[in-house]
Protein backbone atom coordinates (compact mmCIF):
# COMPACT_ATOMS: atom_id res chain seq x y z
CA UNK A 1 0.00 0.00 0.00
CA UNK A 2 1.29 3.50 -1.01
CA UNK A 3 0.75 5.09 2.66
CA UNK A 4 3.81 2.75 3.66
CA UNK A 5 6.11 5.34 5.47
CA UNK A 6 4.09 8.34 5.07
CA UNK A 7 4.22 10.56 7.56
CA UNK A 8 1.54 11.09 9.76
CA UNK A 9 -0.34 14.83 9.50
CA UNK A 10 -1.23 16.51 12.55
CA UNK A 11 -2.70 20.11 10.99
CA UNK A 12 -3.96 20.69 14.52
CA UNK A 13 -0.78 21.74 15.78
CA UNK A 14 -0.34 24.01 12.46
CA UNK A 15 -3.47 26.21 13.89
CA UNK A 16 -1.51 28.56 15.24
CA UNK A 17 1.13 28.71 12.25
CA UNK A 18 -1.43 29.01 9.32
CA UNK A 19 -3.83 31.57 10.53
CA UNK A 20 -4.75 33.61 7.82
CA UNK A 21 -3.82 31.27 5.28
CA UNK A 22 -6.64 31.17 2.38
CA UNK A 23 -7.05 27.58 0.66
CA UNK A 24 -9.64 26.49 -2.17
CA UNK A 25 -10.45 23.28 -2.25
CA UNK A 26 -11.12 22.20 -6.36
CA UNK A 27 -12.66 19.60 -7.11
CA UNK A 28 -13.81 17.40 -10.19
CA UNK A 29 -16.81 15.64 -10.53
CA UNK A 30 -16.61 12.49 -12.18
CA UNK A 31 -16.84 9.48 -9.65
CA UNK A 32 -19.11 11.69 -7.26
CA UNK A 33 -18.79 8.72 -4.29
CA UNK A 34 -14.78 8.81 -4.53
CA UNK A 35 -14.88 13.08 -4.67
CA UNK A 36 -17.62 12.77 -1.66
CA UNK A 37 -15.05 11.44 0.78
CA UNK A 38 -11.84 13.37 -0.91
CA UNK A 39 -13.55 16.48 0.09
CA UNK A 40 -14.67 15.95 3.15
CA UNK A 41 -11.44 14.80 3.71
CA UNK A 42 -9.91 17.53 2.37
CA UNK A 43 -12.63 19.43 4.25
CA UNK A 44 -11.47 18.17 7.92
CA UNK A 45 -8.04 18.87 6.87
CA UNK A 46 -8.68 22.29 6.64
CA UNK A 47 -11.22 22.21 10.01
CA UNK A 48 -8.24 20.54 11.91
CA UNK A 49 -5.64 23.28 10.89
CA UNK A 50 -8.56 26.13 12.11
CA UNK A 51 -9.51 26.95 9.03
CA UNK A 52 -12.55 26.87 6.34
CA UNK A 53 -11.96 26.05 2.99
CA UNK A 54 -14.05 27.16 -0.39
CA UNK A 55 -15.22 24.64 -2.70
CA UNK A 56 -15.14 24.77 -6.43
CA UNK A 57 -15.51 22.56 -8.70
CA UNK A 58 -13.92 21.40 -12.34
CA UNK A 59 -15.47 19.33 -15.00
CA UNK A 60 -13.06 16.70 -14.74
CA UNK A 61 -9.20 16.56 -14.10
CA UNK A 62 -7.91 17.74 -17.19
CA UNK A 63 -9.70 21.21 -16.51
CA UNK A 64 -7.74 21.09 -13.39
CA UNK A 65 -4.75 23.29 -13.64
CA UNK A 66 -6.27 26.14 -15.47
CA UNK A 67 -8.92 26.59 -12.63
CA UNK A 68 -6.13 26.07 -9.83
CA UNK A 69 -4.21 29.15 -12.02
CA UNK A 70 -7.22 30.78 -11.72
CA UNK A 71 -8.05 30.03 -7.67
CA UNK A 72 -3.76 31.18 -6.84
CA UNK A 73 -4.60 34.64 -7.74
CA UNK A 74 -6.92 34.60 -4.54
CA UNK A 75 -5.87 31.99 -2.29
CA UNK A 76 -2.90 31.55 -0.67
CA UNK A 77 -2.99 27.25 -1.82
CA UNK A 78 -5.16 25.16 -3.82
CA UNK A 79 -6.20 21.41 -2.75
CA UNK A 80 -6.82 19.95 -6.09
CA UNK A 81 -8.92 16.80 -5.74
CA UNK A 82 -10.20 13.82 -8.42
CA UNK A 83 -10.15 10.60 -9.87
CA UNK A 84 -8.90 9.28 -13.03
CA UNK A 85 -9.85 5.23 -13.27
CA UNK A 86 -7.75 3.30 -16.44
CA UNK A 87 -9.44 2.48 -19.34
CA UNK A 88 -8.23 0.43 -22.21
CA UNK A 89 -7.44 3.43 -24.05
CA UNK A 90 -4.34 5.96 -24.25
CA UNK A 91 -6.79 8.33 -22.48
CA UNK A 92 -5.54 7.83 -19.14
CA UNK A 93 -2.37 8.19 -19.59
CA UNK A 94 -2.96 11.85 -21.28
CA UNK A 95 -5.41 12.97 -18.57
CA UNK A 96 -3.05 12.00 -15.71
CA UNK A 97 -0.15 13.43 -17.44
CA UNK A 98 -2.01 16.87 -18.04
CA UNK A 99 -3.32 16.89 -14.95
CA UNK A 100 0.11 16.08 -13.11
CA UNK A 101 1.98 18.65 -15.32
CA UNK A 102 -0.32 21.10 -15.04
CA UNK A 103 -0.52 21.61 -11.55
CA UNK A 104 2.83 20.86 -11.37
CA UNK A 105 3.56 24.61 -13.76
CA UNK A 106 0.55 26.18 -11.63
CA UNK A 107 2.26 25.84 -8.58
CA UNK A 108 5.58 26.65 -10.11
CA UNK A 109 4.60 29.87 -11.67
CA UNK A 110 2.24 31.11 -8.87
CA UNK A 111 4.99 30.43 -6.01
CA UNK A 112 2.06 28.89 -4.02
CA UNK A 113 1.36 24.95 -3.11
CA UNK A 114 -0.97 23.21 -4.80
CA UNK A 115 -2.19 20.10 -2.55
CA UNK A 116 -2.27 17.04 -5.36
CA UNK A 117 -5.13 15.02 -4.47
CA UNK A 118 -6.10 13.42 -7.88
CA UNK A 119 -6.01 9.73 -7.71
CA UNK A 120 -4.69 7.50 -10.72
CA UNK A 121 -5.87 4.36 -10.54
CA UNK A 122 -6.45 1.18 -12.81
CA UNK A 123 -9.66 0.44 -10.67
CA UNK A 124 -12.72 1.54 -9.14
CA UNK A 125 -12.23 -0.07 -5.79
CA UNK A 126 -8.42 1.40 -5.69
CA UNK A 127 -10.12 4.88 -5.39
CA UNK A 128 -12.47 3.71 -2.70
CA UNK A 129 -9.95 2.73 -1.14
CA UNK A 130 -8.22 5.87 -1.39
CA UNK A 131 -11.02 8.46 -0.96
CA UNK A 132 -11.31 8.78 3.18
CA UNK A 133 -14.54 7.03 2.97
CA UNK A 134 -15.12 4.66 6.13
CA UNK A 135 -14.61 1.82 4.93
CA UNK A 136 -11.46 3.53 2.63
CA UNK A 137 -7.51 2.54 3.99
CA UNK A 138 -6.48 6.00 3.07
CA UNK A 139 -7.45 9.54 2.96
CA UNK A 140 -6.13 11.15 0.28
CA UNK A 141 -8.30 14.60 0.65
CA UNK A 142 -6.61 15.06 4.25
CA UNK A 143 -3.33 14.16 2.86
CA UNK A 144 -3.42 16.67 -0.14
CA UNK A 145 -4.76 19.53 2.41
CA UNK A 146 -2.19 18.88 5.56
CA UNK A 147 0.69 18.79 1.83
CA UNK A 148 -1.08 21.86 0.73
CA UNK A 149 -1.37 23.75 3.76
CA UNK A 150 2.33 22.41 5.19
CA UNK A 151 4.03 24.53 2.69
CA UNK A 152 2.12 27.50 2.56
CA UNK A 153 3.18 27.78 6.18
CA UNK A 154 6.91 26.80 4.90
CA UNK A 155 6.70 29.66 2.29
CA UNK A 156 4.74 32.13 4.67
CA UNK A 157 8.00 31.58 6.95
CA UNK A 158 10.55 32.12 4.10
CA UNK A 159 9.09 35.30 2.90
């Protein structure tokens, strides 16, 4: 399992740290079970670290990074959040790779994190798994917020 040696999040003891901090959450709306328990995952994350978070939400993954772009110029991070399932088509691989690049240049260019919380998986059930839900082993929305929000406090103590 991928959460093997991850470390373990604690955004309540960031509270004090990232007050102030503005974060979108952006989400996309295929596979509405899996981006149910991504955002409220993503949602607690933001709850834990004293904060609220805004919702928005994308057509699908690929439409990702240009809405993130959009979101920096008013929030201080982005939590981009949703679910990309493999086909038996080259499609997959393009989506995923747009939607890792993209975000990828976003947060580049803006100077500001971009929490990556879009799952790539060959399978339905590997999302489930994956999405926070009770039954899921993971909690990928929490895990893209506490990434997202860890480094806006990192860069709010550089500047």
């Amino acid at each position: 399992m991928a959460s093997h040696g991850a470390p373990a999040a604690d955004l309540t003891e960031l509270s004090e740290d990232a007050l102030g901090v503005k974060v979108a959450i952006l989400a996309g709306t295929w596979h509405a079970q899996v981006m149910d328990g991504l955002i409220a995952g993503a949602r607690r994350g933001a709850e834990d670290a004293g904060l609220s978070a805004d919702l928005y939400r994308a057509p699908g993954a690929f439409e990702l990074p240009v809405l993130a772009s959009a979101l920096l110029r008013r929030y201080d991070a982005v939590v981009a959040l949703g679910v990309v399932i493999r086909g038996g088509t080259p499609h997959f691989e393009y989506v995923c790779n747009a939607a890792t690049d993209g975000l990828t240049r976003v947060a580049l260019d803006a100077g500001k994190p971009v929490g990556f919380g879009v799952l790539t998986v060959d399978n339905e059930q590997q999302a489930l798994d994956r999405a926070g839900l009770e039954d899921s082993r993971e909690d990928k929305g929490y895990e893209a917020m506490a990434a997202a929000l860890e480094t806006a406090v990192a860069l709010k103590k550089l500047a």
